[in-house]
Protein backbone atom coordinates (compact mmCIF):
# COMPACT_ATOMS: atom_id res chain seq x y z
CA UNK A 1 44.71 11.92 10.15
CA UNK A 2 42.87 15.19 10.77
CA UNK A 3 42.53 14.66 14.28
CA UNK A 4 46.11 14.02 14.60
CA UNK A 5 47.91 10.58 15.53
CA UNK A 6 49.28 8.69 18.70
CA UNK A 7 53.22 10.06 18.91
CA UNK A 8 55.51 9.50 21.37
CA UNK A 9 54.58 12.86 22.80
CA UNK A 10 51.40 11.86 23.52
CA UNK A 11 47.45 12.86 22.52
CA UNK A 12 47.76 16.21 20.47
CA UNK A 13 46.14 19.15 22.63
CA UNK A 14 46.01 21.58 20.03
CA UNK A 15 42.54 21.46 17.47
CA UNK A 16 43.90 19.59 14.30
CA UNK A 17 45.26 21.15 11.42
CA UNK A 18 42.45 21.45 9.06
CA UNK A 19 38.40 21.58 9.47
CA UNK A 20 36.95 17.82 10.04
CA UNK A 21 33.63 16.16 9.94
CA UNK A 22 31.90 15.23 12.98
CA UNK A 23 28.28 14.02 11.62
CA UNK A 24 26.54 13.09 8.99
CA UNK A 25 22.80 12.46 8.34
CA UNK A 26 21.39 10.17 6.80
CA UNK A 27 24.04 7.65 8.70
CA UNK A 28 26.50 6.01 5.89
CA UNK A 29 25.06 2.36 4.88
CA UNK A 30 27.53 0.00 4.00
CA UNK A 31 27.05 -1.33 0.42
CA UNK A 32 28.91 -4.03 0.14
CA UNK A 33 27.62 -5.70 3.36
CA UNK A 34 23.76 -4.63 3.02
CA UNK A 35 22.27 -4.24 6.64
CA UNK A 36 18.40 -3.00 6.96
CA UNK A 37 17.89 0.54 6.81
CA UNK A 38 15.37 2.84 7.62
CA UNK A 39 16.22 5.79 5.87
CA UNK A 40 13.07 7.15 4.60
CA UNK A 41 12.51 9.29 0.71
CA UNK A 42 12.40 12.55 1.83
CA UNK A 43 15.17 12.25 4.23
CA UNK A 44 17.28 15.66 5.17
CA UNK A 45 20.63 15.72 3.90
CA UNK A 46 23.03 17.16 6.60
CA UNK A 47 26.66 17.33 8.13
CA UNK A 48 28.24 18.77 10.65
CA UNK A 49 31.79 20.17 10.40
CA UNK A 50 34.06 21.69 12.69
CA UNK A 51 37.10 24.29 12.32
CA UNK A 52 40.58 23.24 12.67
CA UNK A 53 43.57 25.74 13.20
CA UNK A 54 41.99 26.99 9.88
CA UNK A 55 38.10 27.37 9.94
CA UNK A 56 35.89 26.44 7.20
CA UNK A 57 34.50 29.33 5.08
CA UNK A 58 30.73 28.55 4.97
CA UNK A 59 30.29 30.36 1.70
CA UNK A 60 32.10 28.37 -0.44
CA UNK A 61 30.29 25.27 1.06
CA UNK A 62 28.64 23.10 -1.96
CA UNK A 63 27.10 19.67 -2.14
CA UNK A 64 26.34 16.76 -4.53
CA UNK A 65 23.30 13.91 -4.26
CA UNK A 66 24.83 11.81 -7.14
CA UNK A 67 26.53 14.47 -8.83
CA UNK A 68 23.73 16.42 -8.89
CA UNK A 69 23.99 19.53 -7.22
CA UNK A 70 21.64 20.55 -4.13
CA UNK A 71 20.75 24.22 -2.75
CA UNK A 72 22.16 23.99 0.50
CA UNK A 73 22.08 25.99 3.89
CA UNK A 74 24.93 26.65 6.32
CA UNK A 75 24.67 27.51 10.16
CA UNK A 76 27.59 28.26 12.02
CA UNK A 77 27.64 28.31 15.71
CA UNK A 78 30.80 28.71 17.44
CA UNK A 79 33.61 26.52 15.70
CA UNK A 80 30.12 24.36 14.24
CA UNK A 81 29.28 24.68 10.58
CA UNK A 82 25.90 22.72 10.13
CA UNK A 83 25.52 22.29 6.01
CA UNK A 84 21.43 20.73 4.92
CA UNK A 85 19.65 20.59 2.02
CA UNK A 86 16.42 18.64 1.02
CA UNK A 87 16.10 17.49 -2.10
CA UNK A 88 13.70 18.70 -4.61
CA UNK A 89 12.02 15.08 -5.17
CA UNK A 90 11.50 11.81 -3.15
CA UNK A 91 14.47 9.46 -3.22
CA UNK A 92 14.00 5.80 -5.11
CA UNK A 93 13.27 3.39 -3.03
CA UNK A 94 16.17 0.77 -1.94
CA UNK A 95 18.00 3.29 -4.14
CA UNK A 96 21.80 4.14 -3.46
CA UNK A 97 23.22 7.49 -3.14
CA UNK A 98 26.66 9.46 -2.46
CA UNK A 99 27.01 12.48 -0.88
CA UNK A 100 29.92 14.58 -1.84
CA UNK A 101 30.70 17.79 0.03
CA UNK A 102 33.66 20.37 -0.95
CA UNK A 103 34.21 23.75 0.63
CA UNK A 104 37.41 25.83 1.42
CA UNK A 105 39.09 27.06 4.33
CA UNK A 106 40.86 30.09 5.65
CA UNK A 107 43.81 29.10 3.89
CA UNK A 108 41.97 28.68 0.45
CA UNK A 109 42.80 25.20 0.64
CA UNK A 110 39.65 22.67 -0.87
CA UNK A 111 38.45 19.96 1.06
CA UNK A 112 36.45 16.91 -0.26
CA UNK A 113 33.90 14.79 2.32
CA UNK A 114 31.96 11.83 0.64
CA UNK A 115 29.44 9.52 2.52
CA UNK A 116 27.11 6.52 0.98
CA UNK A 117 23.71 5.54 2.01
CA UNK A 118 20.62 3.40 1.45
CA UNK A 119 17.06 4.54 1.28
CA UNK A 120 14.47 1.81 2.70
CA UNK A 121 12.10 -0.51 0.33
CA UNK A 122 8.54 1.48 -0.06
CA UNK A 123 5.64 2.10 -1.65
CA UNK A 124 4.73 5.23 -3.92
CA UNK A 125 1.64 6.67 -4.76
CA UNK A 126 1.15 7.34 -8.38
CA UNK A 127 0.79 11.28 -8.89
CA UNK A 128 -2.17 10.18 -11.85
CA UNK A 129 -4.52 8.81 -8.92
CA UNK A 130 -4.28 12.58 -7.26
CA UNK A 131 -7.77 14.08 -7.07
CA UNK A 132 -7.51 18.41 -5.98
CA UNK A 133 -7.19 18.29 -2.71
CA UNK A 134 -10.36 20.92 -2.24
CA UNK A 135 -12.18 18.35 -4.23
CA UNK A 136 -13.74 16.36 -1.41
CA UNK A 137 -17.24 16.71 0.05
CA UNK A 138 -19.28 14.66 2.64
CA UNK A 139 -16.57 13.96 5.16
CA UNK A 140 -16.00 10.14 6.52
CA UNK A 141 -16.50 6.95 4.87
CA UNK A 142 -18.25 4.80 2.93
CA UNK A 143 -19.08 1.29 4.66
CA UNK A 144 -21.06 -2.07 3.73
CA UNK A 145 -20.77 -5.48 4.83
CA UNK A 146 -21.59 -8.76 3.66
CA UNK A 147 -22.45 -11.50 6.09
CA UNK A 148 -23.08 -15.64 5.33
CA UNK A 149 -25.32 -17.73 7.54
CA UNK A 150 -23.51 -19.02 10.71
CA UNK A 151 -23.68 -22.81 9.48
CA UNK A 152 -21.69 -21.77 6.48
CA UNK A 153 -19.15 -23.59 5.14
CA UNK A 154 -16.70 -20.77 4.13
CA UNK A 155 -13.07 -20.11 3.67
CA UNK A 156 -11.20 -17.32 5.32
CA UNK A 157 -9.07 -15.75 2.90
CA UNK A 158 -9.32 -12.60 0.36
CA UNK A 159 -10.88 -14.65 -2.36
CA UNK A 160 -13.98 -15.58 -0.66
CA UNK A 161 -14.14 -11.57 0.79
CA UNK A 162 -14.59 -10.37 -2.40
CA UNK A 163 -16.74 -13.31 -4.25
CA UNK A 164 -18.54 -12.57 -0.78
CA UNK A 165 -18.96 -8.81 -0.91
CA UNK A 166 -19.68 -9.39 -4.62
CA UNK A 167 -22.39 -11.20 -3.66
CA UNK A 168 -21.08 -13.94 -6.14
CA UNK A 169 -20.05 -16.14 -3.24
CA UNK A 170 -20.64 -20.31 -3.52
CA UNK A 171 -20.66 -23.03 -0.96
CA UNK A 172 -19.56 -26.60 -2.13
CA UNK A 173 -22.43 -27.53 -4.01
CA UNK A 174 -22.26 -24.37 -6.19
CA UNK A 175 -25.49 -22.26 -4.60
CA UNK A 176 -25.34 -18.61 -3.44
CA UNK A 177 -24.62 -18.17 -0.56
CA UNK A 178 -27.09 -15.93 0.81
CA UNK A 179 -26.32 -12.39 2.71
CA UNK A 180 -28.15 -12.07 5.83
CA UNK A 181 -26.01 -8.66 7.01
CA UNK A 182 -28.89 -5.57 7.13
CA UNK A 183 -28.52 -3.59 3.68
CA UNK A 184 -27.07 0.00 4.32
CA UNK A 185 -29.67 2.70 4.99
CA UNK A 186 -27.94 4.81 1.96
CA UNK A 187 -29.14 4.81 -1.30
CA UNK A 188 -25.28 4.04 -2.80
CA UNK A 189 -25.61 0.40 -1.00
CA UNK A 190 -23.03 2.17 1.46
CA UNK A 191 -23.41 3.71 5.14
CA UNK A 192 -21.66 6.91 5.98
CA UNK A 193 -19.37 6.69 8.63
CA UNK A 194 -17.30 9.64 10.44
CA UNK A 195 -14.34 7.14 11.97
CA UNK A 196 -13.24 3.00 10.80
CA UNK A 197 -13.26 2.25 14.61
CA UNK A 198 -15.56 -1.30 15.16
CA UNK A 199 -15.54 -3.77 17.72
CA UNK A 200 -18.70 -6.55 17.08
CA UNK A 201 -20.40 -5.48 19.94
CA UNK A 202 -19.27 -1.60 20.15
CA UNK A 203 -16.92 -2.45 22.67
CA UNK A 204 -14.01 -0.57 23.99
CA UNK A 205 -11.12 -2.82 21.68
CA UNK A 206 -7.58 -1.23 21.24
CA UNK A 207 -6.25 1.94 21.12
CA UNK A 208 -9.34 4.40 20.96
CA UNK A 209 -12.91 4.36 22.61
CA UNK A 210 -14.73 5.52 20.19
CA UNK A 211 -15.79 1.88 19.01
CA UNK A 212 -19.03 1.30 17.34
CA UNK A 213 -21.22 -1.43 15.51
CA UNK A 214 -19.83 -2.90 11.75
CA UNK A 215 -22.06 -1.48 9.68
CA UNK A 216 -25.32 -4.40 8.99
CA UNK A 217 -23.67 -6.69 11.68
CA UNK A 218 -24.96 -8.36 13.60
CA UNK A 219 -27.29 -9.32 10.53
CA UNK A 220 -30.59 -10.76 10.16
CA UNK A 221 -29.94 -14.30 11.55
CA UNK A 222 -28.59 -12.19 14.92
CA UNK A 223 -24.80 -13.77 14.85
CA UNK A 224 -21.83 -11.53 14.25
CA UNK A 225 -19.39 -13.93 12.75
CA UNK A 226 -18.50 -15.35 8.69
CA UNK A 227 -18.71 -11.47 7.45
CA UNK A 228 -16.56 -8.96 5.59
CA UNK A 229 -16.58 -5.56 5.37
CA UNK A 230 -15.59 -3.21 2.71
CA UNK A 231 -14.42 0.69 3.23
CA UNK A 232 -13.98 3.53 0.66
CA UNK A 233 -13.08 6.89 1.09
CA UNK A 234 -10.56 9.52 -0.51
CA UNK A 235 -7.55 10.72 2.26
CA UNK A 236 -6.08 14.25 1.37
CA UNK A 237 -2.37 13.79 1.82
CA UNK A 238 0.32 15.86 1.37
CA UNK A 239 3.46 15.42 -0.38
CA UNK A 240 6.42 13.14 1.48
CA UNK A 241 6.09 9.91 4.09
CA UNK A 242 3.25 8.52 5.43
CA UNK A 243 3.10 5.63 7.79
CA UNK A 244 -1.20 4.13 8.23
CA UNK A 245 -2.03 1.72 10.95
CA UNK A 246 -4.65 -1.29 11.23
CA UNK A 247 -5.67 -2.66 14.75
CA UNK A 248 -7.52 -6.09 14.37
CA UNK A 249 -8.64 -8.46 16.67
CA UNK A 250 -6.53 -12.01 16.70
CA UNK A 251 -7.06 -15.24 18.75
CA UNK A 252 -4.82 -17.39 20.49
CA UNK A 253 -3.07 -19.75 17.72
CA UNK A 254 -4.77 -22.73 18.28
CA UNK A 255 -7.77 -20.97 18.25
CA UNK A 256 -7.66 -20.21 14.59
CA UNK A 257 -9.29 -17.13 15.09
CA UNK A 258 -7.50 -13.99 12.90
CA UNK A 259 -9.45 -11.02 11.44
CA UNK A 260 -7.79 -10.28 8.15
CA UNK A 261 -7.48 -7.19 5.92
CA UNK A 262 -5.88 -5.84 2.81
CA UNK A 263 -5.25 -1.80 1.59
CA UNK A 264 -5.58 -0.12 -1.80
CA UNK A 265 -4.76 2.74 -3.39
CA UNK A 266 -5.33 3.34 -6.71
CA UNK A 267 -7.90 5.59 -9.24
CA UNK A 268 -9.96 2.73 -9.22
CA UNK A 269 -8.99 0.98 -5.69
CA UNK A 270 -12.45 -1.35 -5.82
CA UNK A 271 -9.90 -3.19 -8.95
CA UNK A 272 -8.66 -6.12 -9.11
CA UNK A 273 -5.26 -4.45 -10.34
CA UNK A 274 -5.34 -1.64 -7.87
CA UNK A 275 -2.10 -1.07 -5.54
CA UNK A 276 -1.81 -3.74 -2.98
CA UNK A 277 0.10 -0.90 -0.29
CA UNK A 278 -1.12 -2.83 3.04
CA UNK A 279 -1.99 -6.27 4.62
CA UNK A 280 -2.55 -8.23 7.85
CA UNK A 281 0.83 -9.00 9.89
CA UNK A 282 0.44 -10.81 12.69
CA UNK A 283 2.63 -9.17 15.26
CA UNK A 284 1.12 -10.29 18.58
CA UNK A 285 3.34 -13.31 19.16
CA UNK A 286 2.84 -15.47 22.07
CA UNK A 287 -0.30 -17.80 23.40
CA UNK A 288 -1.74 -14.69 23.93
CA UNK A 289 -5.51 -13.01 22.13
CA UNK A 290 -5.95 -9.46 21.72
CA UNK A 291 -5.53 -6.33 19.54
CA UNK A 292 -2.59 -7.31 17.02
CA UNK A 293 -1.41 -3.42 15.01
CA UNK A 294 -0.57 -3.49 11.62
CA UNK A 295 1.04 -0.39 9.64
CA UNK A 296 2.83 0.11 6.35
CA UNK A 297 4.63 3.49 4.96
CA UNK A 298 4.08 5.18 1.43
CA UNK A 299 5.16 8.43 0.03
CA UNK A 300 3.27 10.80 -2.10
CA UNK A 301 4.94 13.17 -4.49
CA UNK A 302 1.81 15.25 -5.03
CA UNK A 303 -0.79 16.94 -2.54
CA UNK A 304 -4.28 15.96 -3.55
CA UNK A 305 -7.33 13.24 -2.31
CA UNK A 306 -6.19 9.64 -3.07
CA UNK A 307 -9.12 6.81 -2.86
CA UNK A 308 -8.45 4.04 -0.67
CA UNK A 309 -10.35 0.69 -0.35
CA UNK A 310 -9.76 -1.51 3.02
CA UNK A 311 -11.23 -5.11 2.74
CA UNK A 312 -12.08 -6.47 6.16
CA UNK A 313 -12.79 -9.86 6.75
CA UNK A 314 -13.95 -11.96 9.67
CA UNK A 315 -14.39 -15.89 10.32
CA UNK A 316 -15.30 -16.34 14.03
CA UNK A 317 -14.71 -15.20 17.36
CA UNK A 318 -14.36 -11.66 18.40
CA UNK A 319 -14.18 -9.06 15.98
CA UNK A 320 -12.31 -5.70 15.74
CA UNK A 321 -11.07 -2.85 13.29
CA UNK A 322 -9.34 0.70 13.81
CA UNK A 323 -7.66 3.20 10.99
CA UNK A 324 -5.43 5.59 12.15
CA UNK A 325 -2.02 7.57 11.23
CA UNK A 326 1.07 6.91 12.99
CA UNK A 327 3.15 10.16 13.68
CA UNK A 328 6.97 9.21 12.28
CA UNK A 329 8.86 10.94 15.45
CA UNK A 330 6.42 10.54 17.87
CA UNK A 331 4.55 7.44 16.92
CA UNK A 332 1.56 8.66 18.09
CA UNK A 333 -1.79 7.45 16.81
CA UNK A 334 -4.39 9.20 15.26
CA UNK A 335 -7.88 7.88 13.93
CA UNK A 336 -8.00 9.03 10.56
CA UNK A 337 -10.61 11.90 9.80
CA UNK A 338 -10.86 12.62 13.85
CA UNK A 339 -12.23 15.91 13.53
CA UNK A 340 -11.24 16.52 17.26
CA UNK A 341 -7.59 16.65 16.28
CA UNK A 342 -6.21 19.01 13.90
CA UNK A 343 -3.49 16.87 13.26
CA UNK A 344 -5.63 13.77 11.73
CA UNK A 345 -5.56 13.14 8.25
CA UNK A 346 -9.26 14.12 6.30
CA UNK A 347 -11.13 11.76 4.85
CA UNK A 348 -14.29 12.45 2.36
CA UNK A 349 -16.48 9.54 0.21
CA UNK A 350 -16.45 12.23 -2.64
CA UNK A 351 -14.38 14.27 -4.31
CA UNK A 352 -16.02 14.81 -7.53
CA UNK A 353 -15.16 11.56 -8.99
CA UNK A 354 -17.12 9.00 -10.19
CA UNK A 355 -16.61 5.99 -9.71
CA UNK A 356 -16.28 3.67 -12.89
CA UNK A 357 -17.00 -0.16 -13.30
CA UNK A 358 -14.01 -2.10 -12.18
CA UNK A 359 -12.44 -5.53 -12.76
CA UNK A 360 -13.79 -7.60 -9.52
CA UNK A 361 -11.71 -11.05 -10.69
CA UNK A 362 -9.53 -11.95 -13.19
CA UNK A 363 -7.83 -15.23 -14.05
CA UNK A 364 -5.79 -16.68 -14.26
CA UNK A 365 -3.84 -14.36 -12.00
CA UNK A 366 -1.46 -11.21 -13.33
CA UNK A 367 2.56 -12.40 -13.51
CA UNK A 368 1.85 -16.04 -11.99
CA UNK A 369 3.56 -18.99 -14.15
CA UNK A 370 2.73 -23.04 -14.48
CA UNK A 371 -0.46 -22.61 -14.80
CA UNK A 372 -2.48 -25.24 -16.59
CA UNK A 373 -3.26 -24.82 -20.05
CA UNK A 374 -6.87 -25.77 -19.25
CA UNK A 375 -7.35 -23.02 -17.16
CA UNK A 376 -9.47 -20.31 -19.52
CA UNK A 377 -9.08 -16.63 -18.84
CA UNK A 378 -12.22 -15.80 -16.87
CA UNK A 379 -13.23 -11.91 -15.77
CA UNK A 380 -15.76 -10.34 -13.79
CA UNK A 381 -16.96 -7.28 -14.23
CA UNK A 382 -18.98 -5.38 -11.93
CA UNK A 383 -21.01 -1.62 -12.38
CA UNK A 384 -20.74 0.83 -10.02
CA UNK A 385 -21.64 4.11 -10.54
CA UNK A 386 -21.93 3.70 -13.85
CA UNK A 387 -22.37 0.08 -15.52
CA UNK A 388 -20.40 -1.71 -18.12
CA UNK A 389 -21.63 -1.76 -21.60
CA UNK A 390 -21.37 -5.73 -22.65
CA UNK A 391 -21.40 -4.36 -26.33
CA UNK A 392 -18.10 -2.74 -26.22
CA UNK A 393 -16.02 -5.40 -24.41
CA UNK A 394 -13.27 -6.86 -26.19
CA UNK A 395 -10.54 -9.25 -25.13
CA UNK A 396 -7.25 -9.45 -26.72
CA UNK A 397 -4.60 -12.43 -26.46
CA UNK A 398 -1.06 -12.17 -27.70
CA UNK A 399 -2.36 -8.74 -29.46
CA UNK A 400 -4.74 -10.91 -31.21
CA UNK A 401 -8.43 -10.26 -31.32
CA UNK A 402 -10.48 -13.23 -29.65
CA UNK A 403 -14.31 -13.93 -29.25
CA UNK A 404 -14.92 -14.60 -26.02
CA UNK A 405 -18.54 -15.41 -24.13
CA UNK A 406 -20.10 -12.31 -22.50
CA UNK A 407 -23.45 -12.65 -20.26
CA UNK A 408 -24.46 -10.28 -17.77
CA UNK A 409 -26.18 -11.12 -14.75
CA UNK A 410 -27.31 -8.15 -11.90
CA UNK A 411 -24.22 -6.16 -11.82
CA UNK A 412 -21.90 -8.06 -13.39
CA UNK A 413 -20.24 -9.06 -16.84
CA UNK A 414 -18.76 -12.71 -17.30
CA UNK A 415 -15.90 -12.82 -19.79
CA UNK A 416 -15.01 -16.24 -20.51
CA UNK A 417 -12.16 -17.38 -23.01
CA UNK A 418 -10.52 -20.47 -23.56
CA UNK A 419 -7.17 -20.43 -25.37
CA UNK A 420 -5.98 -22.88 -27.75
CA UNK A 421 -2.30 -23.81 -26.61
CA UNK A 422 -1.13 -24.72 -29.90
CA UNK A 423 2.35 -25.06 -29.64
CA UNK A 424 5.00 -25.17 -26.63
CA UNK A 425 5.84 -21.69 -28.17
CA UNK A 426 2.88 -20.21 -26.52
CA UNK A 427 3.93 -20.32 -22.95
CA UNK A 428 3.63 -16.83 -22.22
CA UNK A 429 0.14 -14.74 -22.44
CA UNK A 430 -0.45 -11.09 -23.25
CA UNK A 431 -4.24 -9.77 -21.91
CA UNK A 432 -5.40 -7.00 -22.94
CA UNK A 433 -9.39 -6.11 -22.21
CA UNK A 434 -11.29 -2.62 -23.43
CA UNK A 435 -14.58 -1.84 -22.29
CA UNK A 436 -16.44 1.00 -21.97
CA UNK A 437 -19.22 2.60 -19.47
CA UNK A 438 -22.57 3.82 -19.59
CA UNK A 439 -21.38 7.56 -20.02
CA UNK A 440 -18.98 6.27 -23.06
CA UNK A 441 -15.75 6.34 -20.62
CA UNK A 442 -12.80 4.32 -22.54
CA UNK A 443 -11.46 1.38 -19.89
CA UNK A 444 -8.61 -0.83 -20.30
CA UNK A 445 -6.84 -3.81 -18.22
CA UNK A 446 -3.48 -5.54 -19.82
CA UNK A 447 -1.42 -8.26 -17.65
CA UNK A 448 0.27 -11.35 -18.43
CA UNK A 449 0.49 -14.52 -16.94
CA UNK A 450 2.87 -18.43 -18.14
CA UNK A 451 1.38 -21.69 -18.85
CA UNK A 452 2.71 -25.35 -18.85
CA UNK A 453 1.86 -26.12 -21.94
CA UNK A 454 3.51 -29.92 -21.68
CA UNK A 455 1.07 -32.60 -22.41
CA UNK A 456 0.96 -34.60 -19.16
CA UNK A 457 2.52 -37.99 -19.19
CA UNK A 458 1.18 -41.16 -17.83
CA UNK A 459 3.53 -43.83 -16.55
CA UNK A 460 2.46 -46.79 -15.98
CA UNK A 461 3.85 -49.96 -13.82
CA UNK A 462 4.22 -53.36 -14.60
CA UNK A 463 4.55 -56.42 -12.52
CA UNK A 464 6.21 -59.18 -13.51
């Protein structure tokens, strides 16, 4: 109506009567018919408006996010009144939100604009696993790998990387299975490393050239194949979106040939319950082998040094890995920690933190249901910096004490507990574990997990 309608005198020549909208940003999702969106948390709120026979008087201009009000800023250029405003914290993610904007014009009259929109599914950062950001020391990161004889019999998934970088990994007849990759030259078990940029034979693979050995591959049987590679390191990040990238190697499909990886972020990332915020996609489609990028966006409320884990792991074939930042307007790449490029995000393998014993497996696994009610609840613990001390672990079930078996063995704690599955009532579990370290530090897990507690059935057929 405020750009005037079709009369019988034809398109109106004359600016409409009152000031109208032209643009709005974040664009307006429709919430009744969901589409995808890709607004992101710490997206600008902005309009443009244009004067009518009246013009819009900028300083009466206010704005809403959800009926709160937001500190806004007005431009005018020309007959253009540009209105933004950021708000103070990161929007929810998949979270709706209405914008309501009201100012007056020459006339005094008050004018209302609304628009709705959608922010996109993401990940956030706890503001708890924040380190100060001046905190870090020794720049780079902290690399080891663990590598199986080439005859192996071994899976390719996450569970045998870690029972393999555990060094806790079994082959079918229940024997370790032995790790010929060379030890790190570092006292930590860990080699320092100044960029995540490997190719198996230090190769040119990918987007940079910087490419270099995996740390202890090729191991001490000479093949460079059934390994997996762990990474730690703490990445100062500042507050708002940020989008990480993965390059692996993949095969053709019938080939079976994928290098695989997962991301964590947590205080203690080397946990089993750390933040999952990253994981292989396979985005090279086609009968095609190659370098197949992976990336995944998070947000961070507070500036500090957050500690990552990556675990890499490889079955056969070629093998490849590269850690960079993706730029969200440009999408360029940059290898994280490049000291080259003042635009790279730092990365240090201290930051005056250290590094507590963590939960390397747990079963059966958090929020998972129909599991048997044979299945006991089984933990590993592993020391790190400092070591577990088996005297103060306790394991509680449905808030009730329980006496579990504890034996140590190297650097790790076996917690074994079978539950007695009384009634059908008991369906649902409560675990809660407390330990604490060498230096006295206080731990504790909790996580729950269903059973089907239904004695099983046997039918038997007759013939007659």
């Amino acid at each position: 109506e405020e750009l005037g309608q079709a009369s019988a005198d034809g398109i109106p020549s004359e600016p409409p009567a009152k000031p109208y909208l032209v643009s709005v940003n974040p664009k307006p999702t429709p919430f009744r018919r969901p589409i995808p969106t890709d607004i992101l948390p710490n997206t600008l709120i902005q309009c443009g408006l244009k004067d009518g026979q009246t013009k819009l008087k900028e300083s009466t201009a206010k704005l809403w996010l959800n009926n709160k009000p937001l500190e806004i800023k007005a431009k005018r250029a020309d007959d253009l009144v540009t209105l933004s405003a950021q708000p103070e914290s990161l929007l929810e993610p998949l979270g709706n939100y209405e914008v309501v904007v009201k100012f007056d014009d020459s006339n005094g009259e008050t004018h209302t604009k609304k628009w709705r929109f959608m922010v996109t599914d993401f990940q956030k950062l706890p503001a708890a696993a924040a380190l100060p950001i001046d905190a870090g020391t020794e720049p780079g990161f902290l690399v080891r790998s663990a590598q199986a004889p080439a005859e192996a019999a071994i899976q390719h998934d996450f569970k045998r990387a870690i029972h393999q970088l555990e060094g806790i990994l079994k082959d079918n007849e229940g024997n370790i299975v032995k790790n010929t990759a060379f030890p790190s030259e570092g006292d930590s078990g860990f080699d320092l490393i100044e960029l995540i940029d490997f190719q198996k034979d230090g190769s040119p693979f990918g987007h940079f050239e910087f490419d270099d050995f995996f740390p202890g591959i090729p191991g001490e049987e000479d093949h460079d194949t059934n390994f997996s590679t762990e990474i730690l390191t703490y990445l100062a990040l500042k507050p708002g979106t940020h989008r990480l990238g993965l390059t692996v190697h993949v095969g053709k499909p019938d080939q079976n040939d994928e290098d695989r990886f997962k991301v964590f972020a947590a205080t203690s990332p080397r946990d089993r319950f750390a933040q999952e915020i990253g994981d292989f996609e396979l985005t090279l489609l086609g009968y095609r082998e190659g370098p197949n990028d992976c990336s995944f966006d998070f947000t961070v409320e507070k500036e500090g040094l957050y500690p990552f884990r990556i675990v890499y792991w490889n079955k056969s074939g070629n093998a490849a890995l590269e850690f960079y930042s993706i730029d969200l307007e440009t999408e360029e790449r940059i290898l994280i920690n490049d000291t080259e490029n003042d635009n790279a995000i730092q990365a240090y393998t201290s930051a005056g933190q250290t590094r507590t014993p963590y939960v390397a497996l747990a079963g059966p696994a958090p929020n998972t249901s129909g599991n048997s009610k044979d299945t006991p609840i089984s933990i590993v613990l592993a020391d790190d910096e400092t070591k577990v001390d088996p005297g103060s672990v306790k394991l509680y079930v449905n808030r009730r004490r329980t006496k579990p078996t504890i034996s140590t063995e190297g650097r790790h704690t076996y917690i074994h507990f079978q539950p007695e599955h009384k009634s059908l009532s008991e369906l649902d579990y409560e675990v809660k574990l407390t330990f604490k370290d060498s230096e006295g530090t206080s731990l504790k897990r909790e996580w729950n997990f269903s059973v089907d507690a239904r004695d099983k059935i046997e039918i038997t057929g007759y013939w007659n």
